[in-house]
N, C-alpha and C. Protein backbone atom coordinates (compact mmCIF):
# COMPACT_ATOMS: atom_id res chain seq x y z
N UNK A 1 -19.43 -7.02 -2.12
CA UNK A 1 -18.05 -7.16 -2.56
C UNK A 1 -17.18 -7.51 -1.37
N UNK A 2 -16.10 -8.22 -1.90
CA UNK A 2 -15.08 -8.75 -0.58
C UNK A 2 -13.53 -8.16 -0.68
N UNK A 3 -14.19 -6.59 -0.04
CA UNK A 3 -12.56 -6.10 0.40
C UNK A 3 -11.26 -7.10 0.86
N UNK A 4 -11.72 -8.30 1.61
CA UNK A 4 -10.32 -9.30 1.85
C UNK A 4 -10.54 -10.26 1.27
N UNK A 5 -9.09 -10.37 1.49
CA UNK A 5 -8.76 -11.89 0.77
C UNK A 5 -9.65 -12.99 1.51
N UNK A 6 -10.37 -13.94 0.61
CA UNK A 6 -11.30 -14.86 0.83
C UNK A 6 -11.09 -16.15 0.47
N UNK A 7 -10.98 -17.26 0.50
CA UNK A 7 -11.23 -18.57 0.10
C UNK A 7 -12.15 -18.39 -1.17
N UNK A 8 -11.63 -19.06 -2.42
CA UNK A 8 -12.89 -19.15 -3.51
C UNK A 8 -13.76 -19.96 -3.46
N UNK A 9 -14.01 -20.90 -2.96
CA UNK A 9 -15.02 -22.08 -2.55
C UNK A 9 -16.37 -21.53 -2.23
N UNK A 10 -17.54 -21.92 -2.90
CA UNK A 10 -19.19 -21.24 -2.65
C UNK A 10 -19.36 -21.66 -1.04
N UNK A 11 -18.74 -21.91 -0.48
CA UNK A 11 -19.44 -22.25 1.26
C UNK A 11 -18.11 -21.45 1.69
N UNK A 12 -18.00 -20.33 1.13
CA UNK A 12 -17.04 -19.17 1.97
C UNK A 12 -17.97 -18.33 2.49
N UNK A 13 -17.43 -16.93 2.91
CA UNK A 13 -18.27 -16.23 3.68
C UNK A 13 -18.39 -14.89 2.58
N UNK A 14 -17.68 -15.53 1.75
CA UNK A 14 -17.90 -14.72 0.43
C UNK A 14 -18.83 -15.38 -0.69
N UNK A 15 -20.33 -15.35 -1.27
CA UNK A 15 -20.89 -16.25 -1.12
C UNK A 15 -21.01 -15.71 -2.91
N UNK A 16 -22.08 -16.50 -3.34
CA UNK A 16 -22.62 -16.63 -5.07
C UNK A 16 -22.25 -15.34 -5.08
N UNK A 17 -23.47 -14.13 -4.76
CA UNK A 17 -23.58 -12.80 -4.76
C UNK A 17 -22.38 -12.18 -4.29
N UNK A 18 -21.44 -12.56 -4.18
CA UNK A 18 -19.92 -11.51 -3.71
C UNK A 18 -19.14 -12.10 -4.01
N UNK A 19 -18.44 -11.77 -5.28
CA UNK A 19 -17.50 -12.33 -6.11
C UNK A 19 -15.89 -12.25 -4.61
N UNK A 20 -15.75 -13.64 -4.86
CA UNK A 20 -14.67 -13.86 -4.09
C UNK A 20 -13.10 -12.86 -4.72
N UNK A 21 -11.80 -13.22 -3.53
CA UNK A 21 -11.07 -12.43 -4.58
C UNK A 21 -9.90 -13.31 -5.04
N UNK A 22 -9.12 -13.89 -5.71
CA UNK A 22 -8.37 -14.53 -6.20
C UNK A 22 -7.15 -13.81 -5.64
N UNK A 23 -6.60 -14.97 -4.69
CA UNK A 23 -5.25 -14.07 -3.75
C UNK A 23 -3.87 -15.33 -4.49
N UNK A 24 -2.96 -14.30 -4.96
CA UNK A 24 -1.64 -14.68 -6.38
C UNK A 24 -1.34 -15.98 -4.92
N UNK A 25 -0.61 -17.14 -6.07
CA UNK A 25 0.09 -18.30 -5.42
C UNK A 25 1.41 -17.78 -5.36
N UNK A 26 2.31 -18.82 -4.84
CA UNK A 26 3.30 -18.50 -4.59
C UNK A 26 4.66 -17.08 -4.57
N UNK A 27 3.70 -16.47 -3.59
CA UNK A 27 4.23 -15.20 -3.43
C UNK A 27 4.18 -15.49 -1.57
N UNK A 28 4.49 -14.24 -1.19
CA UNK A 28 3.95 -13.63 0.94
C UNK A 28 2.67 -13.43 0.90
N UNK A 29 2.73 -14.01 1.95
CA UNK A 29 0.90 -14.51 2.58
C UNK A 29 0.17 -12.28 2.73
N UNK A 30 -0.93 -12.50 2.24
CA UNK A 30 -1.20 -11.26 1.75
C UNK A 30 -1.31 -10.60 3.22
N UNK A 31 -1.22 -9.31 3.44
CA UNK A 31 -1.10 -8.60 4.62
C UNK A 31 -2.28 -6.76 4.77
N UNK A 32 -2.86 -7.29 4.11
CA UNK A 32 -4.11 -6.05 3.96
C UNK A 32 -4.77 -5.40 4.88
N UNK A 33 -4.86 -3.77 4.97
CA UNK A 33 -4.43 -3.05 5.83
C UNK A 33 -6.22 -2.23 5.43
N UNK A 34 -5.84 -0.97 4.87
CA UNK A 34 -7.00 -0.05 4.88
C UNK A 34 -7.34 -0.36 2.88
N UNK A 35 -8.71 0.04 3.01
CA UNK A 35 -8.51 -0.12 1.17
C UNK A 35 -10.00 1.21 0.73
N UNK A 36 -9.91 1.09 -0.49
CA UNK A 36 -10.20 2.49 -1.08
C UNK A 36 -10.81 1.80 -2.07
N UNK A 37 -12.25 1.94 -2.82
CA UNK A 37 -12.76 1.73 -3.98
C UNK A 37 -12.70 2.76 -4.83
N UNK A 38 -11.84 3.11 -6.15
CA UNK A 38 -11.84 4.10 -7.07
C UNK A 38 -13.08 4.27 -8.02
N UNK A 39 -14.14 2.90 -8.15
CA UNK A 39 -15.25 2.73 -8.65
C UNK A 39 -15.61 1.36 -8.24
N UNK A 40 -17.11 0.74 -8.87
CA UNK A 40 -17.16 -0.81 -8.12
C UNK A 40 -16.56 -1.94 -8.71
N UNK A 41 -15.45 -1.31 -9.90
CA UNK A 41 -14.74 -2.96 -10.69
C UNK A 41 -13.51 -2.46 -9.90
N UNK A 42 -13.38 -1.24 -8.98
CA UNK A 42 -11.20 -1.37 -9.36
C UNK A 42 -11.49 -0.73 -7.78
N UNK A 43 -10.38 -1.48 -6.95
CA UNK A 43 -10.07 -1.54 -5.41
C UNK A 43 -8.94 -1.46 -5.52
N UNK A 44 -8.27 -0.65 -4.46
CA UNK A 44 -7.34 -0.50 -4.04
C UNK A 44 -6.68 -0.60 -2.83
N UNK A 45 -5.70 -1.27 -2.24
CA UNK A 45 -5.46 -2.01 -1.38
C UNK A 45 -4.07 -1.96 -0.63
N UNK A 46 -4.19 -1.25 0.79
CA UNK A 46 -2.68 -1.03 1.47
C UNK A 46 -2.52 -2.76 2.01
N UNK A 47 -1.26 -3.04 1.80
CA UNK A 47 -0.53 -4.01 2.33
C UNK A 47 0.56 -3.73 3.47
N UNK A 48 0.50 -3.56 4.39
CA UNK A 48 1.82 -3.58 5.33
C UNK A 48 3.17 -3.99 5.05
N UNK A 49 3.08 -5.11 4.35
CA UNK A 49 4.15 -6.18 3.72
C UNK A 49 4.93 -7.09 5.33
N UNK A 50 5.76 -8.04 4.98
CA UNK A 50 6.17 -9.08 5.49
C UNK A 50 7.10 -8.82 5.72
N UNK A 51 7.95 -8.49 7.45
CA UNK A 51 8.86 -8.29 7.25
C UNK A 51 9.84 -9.22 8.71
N UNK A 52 10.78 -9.18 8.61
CA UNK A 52 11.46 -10.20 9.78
C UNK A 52 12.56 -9.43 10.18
N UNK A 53 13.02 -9.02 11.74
CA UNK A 53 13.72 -8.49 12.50
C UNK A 53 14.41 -9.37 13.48
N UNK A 54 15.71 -9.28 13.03
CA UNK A 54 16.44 -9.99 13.68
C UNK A 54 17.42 -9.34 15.18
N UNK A 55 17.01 -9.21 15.94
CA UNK A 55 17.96 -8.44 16.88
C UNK A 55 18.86 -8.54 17.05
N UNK A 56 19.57 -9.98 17.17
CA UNK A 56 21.35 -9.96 17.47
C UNK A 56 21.77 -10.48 15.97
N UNK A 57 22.95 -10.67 15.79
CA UNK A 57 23.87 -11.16 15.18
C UNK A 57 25.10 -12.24 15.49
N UNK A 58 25.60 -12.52 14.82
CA UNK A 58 26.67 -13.52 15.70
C UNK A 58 27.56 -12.68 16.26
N UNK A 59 27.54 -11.54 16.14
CA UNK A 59 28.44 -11.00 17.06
C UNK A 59 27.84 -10.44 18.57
N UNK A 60 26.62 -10.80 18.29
CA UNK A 60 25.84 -10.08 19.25
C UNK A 60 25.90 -8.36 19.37
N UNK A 61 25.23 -7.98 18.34
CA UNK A 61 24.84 -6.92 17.74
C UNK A 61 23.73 -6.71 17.15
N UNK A 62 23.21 -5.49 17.40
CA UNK A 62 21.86 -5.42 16.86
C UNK A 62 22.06 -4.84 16.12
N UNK A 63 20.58 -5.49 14.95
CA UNK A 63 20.61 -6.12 13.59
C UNK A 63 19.64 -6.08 12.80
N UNK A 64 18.84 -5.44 11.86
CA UNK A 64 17.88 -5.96 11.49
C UNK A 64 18.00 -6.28 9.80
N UNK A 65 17.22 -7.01 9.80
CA UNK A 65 17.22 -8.02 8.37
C UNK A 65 15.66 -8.04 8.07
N UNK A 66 15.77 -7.87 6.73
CA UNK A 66 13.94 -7.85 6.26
C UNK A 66 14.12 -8.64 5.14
N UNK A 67 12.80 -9.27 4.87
CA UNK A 67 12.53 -10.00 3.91
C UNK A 67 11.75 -9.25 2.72
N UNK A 68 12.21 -9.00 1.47
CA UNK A 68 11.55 -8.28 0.28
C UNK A 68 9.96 -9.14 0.04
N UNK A 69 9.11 -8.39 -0.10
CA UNK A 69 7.58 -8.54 -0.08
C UNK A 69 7.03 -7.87 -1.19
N UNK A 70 7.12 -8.67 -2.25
CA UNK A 70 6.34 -7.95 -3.71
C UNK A 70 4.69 -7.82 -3.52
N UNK A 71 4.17 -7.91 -2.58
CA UNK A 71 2.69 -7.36 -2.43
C UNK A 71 2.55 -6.17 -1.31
N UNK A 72 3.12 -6.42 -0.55
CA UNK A 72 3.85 -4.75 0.04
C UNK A 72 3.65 -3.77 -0.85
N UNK A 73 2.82 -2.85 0.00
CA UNK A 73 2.53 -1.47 -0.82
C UNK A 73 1.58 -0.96 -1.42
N UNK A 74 0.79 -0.83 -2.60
CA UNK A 74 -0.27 -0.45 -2.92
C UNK A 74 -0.69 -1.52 -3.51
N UNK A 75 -1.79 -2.36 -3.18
CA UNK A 75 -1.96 -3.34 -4.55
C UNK A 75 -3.27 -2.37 -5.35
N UNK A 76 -3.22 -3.14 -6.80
CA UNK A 76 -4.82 -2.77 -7.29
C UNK A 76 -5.42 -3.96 -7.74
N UNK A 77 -6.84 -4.26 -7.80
CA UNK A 77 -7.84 -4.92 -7.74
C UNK A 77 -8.39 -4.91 -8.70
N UNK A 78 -9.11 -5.68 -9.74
CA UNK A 78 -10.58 -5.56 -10.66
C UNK A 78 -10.89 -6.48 -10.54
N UNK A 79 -12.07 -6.50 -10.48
CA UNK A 79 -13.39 -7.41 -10.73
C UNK A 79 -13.45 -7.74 -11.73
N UNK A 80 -13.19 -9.10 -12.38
CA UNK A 80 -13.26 -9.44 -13.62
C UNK A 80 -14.47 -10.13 -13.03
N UNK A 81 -15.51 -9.50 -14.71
CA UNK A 81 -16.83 -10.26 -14.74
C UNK A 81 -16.73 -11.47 -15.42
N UNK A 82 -17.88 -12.28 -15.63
CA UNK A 82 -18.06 -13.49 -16.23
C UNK A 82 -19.74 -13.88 -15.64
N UNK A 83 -19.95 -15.25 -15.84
CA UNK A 83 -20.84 -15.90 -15.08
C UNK A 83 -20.22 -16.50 -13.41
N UNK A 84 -19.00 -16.27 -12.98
CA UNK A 84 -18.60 -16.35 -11.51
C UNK A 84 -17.52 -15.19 -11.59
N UNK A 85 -17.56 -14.07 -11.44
CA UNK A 85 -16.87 -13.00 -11.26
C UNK A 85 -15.81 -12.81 -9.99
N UNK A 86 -14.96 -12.56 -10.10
CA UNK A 86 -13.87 -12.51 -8.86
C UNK A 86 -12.88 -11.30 -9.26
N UNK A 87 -12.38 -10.67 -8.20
CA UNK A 87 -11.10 -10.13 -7.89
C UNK A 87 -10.11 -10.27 -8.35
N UNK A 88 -9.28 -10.17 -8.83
CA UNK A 88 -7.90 -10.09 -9.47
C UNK A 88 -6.40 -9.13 -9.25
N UNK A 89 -5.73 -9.56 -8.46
CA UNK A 89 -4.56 -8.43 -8.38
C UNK A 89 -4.23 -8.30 -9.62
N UNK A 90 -3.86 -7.11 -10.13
CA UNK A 90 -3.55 -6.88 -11.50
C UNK A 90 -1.96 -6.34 -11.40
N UNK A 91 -1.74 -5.42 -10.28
CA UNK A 91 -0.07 -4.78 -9.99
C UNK A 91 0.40 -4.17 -8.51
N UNK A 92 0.92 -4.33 -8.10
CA UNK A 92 1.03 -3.52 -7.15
C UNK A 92 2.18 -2.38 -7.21
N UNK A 93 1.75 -1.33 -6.36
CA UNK A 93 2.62 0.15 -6.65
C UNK A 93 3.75 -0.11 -5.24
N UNK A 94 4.99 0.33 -5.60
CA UNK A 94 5.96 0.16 -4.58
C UNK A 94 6.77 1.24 -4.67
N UNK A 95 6.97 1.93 -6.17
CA UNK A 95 7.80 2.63 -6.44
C UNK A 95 8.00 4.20 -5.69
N UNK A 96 9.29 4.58 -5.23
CA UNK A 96 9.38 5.86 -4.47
C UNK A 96 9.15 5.36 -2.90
N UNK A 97 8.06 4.83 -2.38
CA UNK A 97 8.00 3.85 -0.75
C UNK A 97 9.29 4.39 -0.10
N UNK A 98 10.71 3.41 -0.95
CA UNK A 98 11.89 3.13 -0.23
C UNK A 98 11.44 1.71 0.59
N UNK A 99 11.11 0.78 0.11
CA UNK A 99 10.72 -0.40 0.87
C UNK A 99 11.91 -0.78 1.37
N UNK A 100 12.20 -1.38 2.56
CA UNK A 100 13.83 -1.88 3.36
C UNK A 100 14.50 -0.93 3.24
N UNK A 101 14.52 0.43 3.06
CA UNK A 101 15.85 1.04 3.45
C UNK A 101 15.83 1.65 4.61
N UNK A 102 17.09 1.98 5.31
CA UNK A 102 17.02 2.62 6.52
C UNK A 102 17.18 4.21 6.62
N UNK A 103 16.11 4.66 7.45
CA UNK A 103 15.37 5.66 7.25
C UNK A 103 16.17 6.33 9.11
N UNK A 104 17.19 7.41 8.95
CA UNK A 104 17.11 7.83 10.50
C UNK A 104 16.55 9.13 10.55
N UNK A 105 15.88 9.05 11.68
CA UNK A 105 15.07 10.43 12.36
C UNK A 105 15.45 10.86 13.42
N UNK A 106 16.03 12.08 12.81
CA UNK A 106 16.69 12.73 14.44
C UNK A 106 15.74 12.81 15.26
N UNK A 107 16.18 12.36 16.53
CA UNK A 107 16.05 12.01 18.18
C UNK A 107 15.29 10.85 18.06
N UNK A 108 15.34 10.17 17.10
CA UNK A 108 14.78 8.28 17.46
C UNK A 108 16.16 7.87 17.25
N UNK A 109 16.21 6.58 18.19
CA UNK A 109 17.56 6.02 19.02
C UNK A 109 17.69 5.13 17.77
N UNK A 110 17.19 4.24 16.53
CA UNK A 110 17.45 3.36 16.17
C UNK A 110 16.74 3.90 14.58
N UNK A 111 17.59 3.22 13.41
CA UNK A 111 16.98 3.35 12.09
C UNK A 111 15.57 2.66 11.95
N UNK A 112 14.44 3.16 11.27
CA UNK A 112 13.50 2.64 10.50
C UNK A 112 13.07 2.19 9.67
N UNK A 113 12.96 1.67 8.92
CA UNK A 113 12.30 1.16 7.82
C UNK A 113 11.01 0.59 7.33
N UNK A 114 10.61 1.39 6.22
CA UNK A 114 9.21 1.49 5.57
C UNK A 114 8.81 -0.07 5.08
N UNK A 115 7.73 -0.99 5.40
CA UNK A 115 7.81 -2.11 4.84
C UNK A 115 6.19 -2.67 3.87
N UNK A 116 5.77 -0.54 3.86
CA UNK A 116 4.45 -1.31 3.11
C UNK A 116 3.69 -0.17 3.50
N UNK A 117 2.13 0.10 3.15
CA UNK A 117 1.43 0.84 3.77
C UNK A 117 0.08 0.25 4.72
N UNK A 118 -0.01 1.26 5.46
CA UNK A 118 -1.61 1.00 6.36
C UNK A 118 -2.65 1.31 6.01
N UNK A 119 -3.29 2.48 6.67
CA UNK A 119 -4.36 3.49 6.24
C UNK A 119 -4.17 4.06 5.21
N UNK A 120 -5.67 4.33 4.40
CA UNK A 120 -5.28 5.04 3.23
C UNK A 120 -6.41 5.19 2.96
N UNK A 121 -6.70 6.78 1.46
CA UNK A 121 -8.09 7.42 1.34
C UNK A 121 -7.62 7.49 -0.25
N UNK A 122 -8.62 7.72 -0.89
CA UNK A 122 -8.47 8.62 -2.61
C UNK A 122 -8.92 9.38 -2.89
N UNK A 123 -8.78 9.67 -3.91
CA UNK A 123 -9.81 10.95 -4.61
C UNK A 123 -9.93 10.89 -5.92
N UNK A 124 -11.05 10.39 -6.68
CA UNK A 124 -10.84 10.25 -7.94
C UNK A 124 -11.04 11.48 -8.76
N UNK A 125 -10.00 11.55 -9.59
CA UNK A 125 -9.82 12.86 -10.96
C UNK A 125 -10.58 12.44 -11.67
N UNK A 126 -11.13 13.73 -12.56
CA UNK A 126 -11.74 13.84 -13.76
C UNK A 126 -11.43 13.46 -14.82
N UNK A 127 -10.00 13.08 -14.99
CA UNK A 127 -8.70 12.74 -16.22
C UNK A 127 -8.80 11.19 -16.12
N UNK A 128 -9.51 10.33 -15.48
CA UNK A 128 -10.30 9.09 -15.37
C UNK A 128 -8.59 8.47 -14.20
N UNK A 129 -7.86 9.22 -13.29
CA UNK A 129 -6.67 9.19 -12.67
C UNK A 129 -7.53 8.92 -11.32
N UNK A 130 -6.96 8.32 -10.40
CA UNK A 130 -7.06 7.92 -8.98
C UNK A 130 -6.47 8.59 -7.77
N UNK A 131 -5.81 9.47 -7.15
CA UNK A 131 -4.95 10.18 -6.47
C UNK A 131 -5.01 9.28 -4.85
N UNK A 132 -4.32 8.50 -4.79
CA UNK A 132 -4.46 7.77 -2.84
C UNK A 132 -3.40 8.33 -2.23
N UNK A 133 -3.83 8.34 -1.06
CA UNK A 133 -3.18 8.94 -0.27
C UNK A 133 -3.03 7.85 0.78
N UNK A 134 -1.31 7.53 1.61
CA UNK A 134 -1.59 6.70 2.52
C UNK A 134 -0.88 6.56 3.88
N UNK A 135 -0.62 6.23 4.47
CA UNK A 135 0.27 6.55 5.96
C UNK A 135 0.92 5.10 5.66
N UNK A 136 2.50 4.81 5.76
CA UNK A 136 3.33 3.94 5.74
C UNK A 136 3.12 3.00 6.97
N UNK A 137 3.99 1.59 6.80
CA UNK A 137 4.24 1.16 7.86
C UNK A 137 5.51 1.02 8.01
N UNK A 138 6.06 0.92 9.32
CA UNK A 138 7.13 1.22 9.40
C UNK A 138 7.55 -0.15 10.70
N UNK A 139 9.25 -0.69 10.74
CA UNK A 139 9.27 -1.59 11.39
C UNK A 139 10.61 -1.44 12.04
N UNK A 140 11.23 -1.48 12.75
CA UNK A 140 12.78 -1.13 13.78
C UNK A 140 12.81 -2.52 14.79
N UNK A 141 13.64 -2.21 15.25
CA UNK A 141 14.64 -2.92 16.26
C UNK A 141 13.58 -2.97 17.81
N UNK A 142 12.60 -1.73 18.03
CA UNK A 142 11.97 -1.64 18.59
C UNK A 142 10.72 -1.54 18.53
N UNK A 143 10.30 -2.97 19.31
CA UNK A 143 8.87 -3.12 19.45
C UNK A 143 8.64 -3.27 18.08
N UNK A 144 8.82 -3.72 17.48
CA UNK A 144 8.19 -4.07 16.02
C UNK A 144 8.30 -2.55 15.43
N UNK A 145 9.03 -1.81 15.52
CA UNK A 145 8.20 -0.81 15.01
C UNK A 145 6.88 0.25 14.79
N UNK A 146 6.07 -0.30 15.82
CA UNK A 146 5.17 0.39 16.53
C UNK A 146 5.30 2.05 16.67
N UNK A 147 6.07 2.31 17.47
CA UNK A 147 6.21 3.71 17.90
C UNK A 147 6.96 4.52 16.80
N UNK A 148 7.39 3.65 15.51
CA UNK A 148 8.42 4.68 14.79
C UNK A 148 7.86 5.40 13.83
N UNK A 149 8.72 6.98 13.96
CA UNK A 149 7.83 7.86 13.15
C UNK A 149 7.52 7.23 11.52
N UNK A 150 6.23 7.87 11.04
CA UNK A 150 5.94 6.83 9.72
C UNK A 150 5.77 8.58 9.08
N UNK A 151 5.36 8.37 7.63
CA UNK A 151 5.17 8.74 6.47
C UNK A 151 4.00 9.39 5.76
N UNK A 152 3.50 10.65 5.13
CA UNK A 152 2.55 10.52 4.53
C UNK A 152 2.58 10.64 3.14
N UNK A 153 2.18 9.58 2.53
CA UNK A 153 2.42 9.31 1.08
C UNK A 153 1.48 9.73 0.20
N UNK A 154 1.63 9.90 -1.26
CA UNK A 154 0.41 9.86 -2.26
C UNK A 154 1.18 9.15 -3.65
N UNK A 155 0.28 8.69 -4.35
CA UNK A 155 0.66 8.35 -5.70
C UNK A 155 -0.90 8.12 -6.72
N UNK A 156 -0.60 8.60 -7.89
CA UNK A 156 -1.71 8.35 -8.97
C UNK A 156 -1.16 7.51 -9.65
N UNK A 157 -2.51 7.02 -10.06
CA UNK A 157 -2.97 5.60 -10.70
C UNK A 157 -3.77 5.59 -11.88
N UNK A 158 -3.74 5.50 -13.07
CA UNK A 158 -4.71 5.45 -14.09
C UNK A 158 -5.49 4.67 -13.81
N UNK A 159 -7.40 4.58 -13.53
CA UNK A 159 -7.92 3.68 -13.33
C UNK A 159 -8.33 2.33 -13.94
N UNK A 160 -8.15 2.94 -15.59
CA UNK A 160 -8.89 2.28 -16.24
C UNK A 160 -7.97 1.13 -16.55
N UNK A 161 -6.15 1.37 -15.86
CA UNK A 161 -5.33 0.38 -16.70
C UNK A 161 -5.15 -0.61 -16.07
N UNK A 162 -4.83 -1.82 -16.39
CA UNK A 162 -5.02 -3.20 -15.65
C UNK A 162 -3.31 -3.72 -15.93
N UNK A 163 -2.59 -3.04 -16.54
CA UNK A 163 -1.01 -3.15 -16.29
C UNK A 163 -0.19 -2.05 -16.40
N UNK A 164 0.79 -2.30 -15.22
CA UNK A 164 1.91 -1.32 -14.77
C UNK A 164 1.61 -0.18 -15.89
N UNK A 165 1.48 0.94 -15.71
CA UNK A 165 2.01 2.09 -16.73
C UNK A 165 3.26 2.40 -16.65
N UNK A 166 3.94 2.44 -17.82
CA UNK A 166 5.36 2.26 -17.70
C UNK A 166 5.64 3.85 -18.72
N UNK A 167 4.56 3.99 -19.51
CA UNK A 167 4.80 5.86 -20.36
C UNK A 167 5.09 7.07 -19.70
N UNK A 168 5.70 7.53 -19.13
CA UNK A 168 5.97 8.46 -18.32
C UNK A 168 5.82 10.07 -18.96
N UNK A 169 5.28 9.81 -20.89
CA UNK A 169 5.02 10.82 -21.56
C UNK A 169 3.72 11.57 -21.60
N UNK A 170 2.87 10.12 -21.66
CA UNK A 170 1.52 10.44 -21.27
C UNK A 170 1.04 11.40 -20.39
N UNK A 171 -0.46 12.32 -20.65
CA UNK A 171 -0.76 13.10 -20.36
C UNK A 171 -1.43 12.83 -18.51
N UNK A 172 -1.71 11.23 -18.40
CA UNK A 172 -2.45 11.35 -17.05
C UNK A 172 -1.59 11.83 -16.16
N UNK A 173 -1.94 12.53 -15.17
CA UNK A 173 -1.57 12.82 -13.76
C UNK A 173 -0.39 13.73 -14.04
N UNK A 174 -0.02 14.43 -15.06
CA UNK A 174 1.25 15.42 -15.33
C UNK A 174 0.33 16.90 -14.68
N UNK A 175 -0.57 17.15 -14.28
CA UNK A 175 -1.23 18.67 -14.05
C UNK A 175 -1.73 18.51 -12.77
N UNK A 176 -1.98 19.54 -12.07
CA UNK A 176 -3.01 19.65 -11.18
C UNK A 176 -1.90 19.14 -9.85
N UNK A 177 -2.82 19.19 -8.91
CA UNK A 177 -2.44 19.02 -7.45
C UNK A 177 -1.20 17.46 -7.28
N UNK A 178 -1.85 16.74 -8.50
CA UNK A 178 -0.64 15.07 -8.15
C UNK A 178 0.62 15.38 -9.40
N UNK A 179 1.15 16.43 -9.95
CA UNK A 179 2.06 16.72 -10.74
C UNK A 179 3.19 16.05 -10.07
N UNK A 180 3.71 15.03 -10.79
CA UNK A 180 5.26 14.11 -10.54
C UNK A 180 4.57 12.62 -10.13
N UNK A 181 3.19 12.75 -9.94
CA UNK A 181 2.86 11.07 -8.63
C UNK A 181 2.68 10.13 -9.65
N UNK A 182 2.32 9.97 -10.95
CA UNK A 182 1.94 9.01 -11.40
C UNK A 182 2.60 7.25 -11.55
N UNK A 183 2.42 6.86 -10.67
CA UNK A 183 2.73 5.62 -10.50
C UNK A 183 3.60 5.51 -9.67
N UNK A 184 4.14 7.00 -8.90
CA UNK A 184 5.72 6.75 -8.12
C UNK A 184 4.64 7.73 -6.73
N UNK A 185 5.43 7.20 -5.83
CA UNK A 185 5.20 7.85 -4.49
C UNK A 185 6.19 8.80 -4.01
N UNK A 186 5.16 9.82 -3.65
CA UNK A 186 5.89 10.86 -3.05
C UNK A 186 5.47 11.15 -1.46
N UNK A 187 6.64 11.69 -0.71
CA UNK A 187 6.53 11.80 0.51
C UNK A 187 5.72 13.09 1.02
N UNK A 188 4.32 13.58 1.54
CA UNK A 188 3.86 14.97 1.78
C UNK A 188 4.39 15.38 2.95
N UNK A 189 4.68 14.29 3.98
CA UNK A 189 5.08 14.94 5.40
C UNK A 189 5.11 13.39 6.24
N UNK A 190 6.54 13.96 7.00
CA UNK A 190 6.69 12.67 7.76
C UNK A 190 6.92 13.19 9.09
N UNK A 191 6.51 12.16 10.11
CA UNK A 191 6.46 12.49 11.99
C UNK A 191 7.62 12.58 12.16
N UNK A 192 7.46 13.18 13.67
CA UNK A 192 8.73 13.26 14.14
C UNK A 192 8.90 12.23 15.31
N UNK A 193 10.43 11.99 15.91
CA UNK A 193 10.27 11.02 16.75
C UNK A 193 9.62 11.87 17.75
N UNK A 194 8.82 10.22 18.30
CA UNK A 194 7.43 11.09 19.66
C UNK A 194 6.12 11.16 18.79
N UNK A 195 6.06 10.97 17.67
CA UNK A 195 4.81 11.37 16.83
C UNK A 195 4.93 10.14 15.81
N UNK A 196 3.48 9.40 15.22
CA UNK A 196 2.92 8.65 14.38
C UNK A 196 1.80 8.78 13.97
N UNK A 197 2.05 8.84 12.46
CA UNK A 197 0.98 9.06 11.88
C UNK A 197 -0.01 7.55 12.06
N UNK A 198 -1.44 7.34 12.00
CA UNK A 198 -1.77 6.43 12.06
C UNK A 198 -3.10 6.33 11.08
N UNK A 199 -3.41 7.61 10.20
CA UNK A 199 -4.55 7.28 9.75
C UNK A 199 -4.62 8.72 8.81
N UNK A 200 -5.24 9.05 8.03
CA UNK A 200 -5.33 9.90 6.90
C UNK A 200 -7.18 10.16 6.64
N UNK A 201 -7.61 11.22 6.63
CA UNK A 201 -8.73 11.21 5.99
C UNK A 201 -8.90 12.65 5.04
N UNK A 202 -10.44 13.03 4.18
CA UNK A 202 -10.31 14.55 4.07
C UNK A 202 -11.18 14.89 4.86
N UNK A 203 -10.72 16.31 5.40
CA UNK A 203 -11.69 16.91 6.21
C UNK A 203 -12.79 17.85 5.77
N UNK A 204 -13.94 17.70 6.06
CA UNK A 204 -14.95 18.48 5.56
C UNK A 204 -15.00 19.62 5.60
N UNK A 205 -15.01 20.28 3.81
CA UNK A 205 -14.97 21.63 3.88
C UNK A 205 -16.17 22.46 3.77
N UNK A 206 -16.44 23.88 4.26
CA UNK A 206 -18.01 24.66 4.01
C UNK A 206 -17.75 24.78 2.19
């Protein structure tokens, strides 16, 4: 299988036997980060997203300006079968993020802003629900955003659905440890300035 985005053409490096993945036209050039298989038809996929920092202004003031990135954020994946089987973005999750807004953290000198996620892990429920977990990316005035404190996120996902869940009545993901996440992101813990998160795993328990 081909976790990245690939060329569909049979003389790719994604070949007969590894269904290529069909990356959407006219959208931002895809930006794929850490990814998570919930089973072997449905992938899940951090995007960083696309973003542009402008330092001065005409007044000569610093400034930043971002560009909105609808693949930014969680995408999800299936494998649609056939006789040439491929990949398919089906939706991507953004909701709760705060994508472009400015984010200040006492004792960092300059606002932040979230423009997507990086690293990321899951855990699949018994309720046929997905639970990911993921560390943000984050982008400032400085250094790209590199050093600025980031985020630790989660949100559930129905696996089996191949469009947006929009029922908020429904029984998936209302119980248990992801109560409120279903389809919206929630924040578990964010760094402080001097500190970045950069990666998420679970740790092995006796």
């Amino acid at each position: 299988m081909c976790p990245q985005a690939a060329p569909t053409t049979p003389s790719s490096s994604c070949s007969e036997t590894r269904p290529p993945i069909q990356t959407p036209t006219a959208l931002q050039p895809l930006t794929p980060f850490g990814f998570f298989f919930a089973n072997p038809t449905t992938l899940y996929v951090a995007d960083e997203g696309n973003s542009t920092i402008t330092l001065t202004n005409a007044n000569g003031q610093s400034e930043t300006d971002l560009v909105s990135d609808p693949l930014a954020g969680l995408q999800k994946w299936v494998l649609v079968p056939g006789n040439s089987p491929f990949w398919q973005l089906v939706y991507v999750l953004q909701d709760g993020l705060q994508i472009n807004k400015p984010q200040n953290i006492p004792g960092y000198p300059v606002p932040t802003f979230t423009t997507g996620l990086r690293n990321l892990t899951g855990r699949v429920n018994r309720d046929g629900t997905v639970t990911i977990y993921a560390v943000t990316a984050q982008t400032s005035t400085i250094s790209g955003g590199e050093p600025d404190p980031t985020k630790l996120v989660a949100v559930t996902d129905v696996i089996a659905a191949t469009q947006l869940p929009v029922d908020h009545d429904q029984d998936y993901g209302q119980s248990g440890d992801y109560q409120g996440t279903l389809e919206h992101f929630v924040t578990l813990q964010r760094s402080r300035s001097g500190e970045v998160f950069r990666g998420v795993a679970f740790a092995p328990t006796r």
